[in-house]
Every structure is written in structure tokens, then in C-alpha cells.
PDB file of N, CA and C in Angstrom:
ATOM      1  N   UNK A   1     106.331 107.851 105.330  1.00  0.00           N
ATOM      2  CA  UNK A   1     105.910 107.626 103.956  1.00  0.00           C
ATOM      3  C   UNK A   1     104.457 107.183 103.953  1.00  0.00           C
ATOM      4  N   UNK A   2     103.454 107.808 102.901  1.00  0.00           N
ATOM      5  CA  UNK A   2     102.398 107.689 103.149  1.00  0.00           C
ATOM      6  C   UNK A   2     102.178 106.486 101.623  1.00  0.00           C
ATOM      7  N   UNK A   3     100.944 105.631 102.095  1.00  0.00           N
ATOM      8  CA  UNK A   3     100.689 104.565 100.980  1.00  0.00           C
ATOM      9  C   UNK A   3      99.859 104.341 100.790  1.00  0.00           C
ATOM     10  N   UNK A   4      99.218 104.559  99.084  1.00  0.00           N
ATOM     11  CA  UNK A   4      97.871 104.890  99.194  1.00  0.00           C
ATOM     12  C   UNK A   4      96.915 103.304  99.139  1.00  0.00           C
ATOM     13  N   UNK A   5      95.874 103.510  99.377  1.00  0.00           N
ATOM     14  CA  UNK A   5      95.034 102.266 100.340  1.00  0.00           C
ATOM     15  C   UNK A   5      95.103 101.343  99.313  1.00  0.00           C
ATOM     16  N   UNK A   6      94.737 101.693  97.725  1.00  0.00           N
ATOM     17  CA  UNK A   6      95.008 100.164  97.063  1.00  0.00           C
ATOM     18  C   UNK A   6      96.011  99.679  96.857  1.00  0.00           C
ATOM     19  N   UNK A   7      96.943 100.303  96.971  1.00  0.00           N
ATOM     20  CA  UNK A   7      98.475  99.800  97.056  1.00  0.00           C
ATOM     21  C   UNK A   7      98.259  98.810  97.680  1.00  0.00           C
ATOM     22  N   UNK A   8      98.312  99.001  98.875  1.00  0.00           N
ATOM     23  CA  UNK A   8      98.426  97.923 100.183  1.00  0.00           C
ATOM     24  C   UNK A   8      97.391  96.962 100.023  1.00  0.00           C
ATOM     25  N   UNK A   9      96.266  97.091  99.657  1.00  0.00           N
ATOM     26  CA  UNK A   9      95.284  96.031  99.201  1.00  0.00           C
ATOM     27  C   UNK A   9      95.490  95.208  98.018  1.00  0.00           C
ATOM     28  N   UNK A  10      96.554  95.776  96.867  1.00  0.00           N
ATOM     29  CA  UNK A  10      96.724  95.014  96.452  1.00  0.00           C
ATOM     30  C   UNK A  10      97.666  93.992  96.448  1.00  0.00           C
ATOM     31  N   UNK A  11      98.887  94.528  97.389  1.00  0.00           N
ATOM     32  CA  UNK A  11      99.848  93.609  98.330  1.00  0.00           C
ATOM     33  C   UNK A  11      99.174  92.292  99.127  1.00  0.00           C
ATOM     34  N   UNK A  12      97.905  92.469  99.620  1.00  0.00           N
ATOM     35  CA  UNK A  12      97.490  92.185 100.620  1.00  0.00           C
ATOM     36  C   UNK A  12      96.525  90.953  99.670  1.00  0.00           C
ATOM     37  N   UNK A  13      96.040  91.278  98.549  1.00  0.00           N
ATOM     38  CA  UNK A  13      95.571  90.354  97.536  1.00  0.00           C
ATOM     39  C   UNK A  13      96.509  88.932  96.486  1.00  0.00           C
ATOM     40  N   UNK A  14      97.679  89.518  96.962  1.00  0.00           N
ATOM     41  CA  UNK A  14      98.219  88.975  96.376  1.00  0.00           C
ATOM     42  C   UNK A  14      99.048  87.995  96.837  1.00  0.00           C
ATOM     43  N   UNK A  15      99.840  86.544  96.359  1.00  0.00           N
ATOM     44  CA  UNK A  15     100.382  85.748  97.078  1.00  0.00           C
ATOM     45  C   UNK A  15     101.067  86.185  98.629  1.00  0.00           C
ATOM     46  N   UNK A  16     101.485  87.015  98.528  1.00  0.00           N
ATOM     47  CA  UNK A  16     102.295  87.680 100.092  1.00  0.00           C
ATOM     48  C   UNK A  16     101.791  87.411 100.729  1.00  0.00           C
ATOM     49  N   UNK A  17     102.295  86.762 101.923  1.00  0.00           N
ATOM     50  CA  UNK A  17     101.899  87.014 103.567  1.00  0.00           C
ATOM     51  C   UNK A  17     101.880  88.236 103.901  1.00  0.00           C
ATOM     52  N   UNK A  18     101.255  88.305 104.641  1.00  0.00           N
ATOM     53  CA  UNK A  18     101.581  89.866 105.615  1.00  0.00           C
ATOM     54  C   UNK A  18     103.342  89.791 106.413  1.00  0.00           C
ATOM     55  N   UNK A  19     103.210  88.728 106.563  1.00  0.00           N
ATOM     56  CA  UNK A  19     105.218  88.892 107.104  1.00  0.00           C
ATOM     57  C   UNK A  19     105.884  88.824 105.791  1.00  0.00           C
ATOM     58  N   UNK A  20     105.331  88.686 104.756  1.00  0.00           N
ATOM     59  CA  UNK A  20     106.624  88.829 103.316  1.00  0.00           C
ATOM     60  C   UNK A  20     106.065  90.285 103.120  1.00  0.00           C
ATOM     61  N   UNK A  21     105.097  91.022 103.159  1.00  0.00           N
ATOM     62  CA  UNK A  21     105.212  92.106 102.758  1.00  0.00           C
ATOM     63  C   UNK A  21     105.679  93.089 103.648  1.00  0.00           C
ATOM     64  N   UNK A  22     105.573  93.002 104.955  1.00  0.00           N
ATOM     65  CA  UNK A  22     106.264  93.732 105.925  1.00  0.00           C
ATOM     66  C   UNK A  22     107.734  93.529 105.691  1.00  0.00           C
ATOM     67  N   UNK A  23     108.257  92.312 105.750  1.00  0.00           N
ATOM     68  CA  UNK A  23     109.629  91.985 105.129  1.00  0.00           C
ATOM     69  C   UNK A  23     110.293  92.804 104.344  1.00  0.00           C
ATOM     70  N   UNK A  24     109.445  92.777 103.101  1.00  0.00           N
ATOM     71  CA  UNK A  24     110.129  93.713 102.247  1.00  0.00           C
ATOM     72  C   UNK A  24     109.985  95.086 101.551  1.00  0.00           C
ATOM     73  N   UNK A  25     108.750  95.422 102.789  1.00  0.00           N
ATOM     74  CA  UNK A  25     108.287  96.880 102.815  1.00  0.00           C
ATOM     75  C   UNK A  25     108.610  97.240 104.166  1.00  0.00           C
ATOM     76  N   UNK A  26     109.732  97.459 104.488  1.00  0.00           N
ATOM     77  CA  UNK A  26     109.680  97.835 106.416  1.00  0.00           C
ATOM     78  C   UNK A  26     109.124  98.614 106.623  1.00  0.00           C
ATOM     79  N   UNK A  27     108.427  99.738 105.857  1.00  0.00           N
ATOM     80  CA  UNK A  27     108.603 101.014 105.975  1.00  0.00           C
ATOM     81  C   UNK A  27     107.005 101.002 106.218  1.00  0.00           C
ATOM     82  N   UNK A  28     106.575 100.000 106.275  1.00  0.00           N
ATOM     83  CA  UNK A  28     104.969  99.719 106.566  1.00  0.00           C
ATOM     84  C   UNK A  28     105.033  98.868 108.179  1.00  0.00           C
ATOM     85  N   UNK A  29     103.724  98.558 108.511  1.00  0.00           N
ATOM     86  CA  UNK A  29     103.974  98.272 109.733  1.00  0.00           C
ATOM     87  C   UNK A  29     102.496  97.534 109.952  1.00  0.00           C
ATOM     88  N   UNK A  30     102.910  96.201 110.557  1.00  0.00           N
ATOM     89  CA  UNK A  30     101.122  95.403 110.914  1.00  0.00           C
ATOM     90  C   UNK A  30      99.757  96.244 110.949  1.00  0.00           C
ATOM     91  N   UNK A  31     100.335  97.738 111.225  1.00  0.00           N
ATOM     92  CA  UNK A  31      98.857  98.315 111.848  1.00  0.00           C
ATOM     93  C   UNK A  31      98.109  99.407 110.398  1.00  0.00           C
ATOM     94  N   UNK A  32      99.207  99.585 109.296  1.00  0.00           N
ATOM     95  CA  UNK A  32      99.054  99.732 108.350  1.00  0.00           C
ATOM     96  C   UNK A  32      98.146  98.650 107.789  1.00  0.00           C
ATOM     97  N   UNK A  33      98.524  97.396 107.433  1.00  0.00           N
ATOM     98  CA  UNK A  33      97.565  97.076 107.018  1.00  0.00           C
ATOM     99  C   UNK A  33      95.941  96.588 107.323  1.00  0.00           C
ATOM    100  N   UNK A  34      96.353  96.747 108.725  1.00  0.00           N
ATOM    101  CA  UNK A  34      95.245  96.732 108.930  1.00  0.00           C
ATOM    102  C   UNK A  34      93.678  97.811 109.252  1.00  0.00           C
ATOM    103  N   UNK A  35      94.541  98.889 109.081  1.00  0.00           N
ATOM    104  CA  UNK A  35      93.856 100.210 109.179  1.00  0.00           C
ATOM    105  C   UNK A  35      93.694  99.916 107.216  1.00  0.00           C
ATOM    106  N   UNK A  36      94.251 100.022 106.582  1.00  0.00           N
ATOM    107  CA  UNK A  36      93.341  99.454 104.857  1.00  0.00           C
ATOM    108  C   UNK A  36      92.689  98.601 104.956  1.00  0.00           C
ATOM    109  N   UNK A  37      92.488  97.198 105.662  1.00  0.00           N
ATOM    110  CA  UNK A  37      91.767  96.632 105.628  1.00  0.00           C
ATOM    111  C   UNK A  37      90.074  97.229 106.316  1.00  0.00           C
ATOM    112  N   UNK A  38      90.070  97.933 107.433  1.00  0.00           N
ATOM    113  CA  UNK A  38      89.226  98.606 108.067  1.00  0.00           C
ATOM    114  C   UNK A  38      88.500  99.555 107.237  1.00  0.00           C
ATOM    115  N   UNK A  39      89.750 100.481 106.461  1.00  0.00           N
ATOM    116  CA  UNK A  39      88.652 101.447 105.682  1.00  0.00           C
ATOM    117  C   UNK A  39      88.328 100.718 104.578  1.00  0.00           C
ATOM    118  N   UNK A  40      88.753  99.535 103.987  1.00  0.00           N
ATOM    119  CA  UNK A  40      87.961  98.918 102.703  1.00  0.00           C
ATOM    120  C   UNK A  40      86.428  98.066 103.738  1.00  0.00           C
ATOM    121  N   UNK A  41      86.731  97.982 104.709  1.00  0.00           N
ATOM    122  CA  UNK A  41      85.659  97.360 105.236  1.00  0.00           C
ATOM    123  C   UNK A  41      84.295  98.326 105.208  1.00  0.00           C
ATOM    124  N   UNK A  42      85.088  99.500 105.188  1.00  0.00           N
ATOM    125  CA  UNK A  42      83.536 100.535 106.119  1.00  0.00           C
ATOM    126  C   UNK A  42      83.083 101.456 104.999  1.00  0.00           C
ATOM    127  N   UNK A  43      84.016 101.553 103.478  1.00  0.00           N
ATOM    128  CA  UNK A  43      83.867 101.951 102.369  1.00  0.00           C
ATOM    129  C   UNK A  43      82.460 100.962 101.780  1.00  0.00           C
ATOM    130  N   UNK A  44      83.029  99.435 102.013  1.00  0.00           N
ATOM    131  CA  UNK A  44      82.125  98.317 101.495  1.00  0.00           C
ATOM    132  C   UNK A  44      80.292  98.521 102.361  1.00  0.00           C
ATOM    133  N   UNK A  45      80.657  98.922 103.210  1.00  0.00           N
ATOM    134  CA  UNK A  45      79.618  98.991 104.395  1.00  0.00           C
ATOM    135  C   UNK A  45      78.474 100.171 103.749  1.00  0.00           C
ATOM    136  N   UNK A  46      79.077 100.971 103.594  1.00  0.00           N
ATOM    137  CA  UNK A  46      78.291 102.243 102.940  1.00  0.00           C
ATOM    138  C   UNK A  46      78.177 103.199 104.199  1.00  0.00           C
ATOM    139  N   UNK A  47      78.917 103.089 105.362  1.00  0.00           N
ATOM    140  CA  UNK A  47      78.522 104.102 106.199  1.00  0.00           C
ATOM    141  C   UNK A  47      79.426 104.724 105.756  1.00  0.00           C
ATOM    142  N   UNK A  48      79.392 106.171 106.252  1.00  0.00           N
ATOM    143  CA  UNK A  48      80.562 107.362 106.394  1.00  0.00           C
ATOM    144  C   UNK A  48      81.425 107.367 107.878  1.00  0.00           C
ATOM    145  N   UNK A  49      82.705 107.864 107.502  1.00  0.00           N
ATOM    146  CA  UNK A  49      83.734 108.230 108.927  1.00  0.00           C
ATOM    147  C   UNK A  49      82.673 108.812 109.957  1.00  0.00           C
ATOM    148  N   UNK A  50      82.467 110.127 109.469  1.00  0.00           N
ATOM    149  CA  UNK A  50      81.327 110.981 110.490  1.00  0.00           C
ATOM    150  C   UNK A  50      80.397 110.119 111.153  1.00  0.00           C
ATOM    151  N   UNK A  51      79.762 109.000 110.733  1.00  0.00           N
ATOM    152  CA  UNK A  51      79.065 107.944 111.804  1.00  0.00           C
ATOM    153  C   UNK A  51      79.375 107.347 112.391  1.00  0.00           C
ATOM    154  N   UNK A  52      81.194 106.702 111.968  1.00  0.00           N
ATOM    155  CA  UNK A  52      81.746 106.023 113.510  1.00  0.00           C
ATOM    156  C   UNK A  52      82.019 107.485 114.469  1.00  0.00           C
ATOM    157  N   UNK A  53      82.007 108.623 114.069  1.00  0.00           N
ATOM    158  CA  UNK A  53      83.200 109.125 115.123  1.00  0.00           C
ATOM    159  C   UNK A  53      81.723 109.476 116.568  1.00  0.00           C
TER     160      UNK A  53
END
């Protein structure tokens, strides 16, 4: 199941821990959120994908 990035950012904004939202989203996984956190990082940054790769 795919989840789109503000979803999870806004999970991630909100009272929830990351273990209450994994809790009651199993279907997500620690590395999920932290791959949204990464691309809100590099969105904020102003570089493009094509310059990390």
C-alpha cells in the first residue's frame, strides 16, 4: 500500500508517536517515515533527486 507523503507528515505532526502510529497503521513501517521525512527535507532544501543520485 502506497501513502502519499503528506499523509504521513501529517501523522507525524500530530500528537502520535511514531510507535502509536506504526501501532495503528501496521501497514507502514519505521523506514516509511522516515524516507517522508527525508524527501520533506530535500524538497525544503531546494535541491533536486538528480543531484543526490
Amino acid at each position: 500500500m502506497r501513502w502519499p507523503v503528506e499523509v504521513v507528515l501529517d501523522l507525524l505532526s500530530s500528537d502520535m508517536t511514531k510507535d502509536e502510529i506504526l501501532e495503528d497503521h501496521p501497514e507502514l513501517e519505521k523506514e516509511d517515515l522516515i524516507a517522508c521525512l527525508n524527501y520533506a527535507k530535500l524538497l525544503l532544501s531546494g535541491k533536486s533527486i538528480q543531484e543526490l543520485a
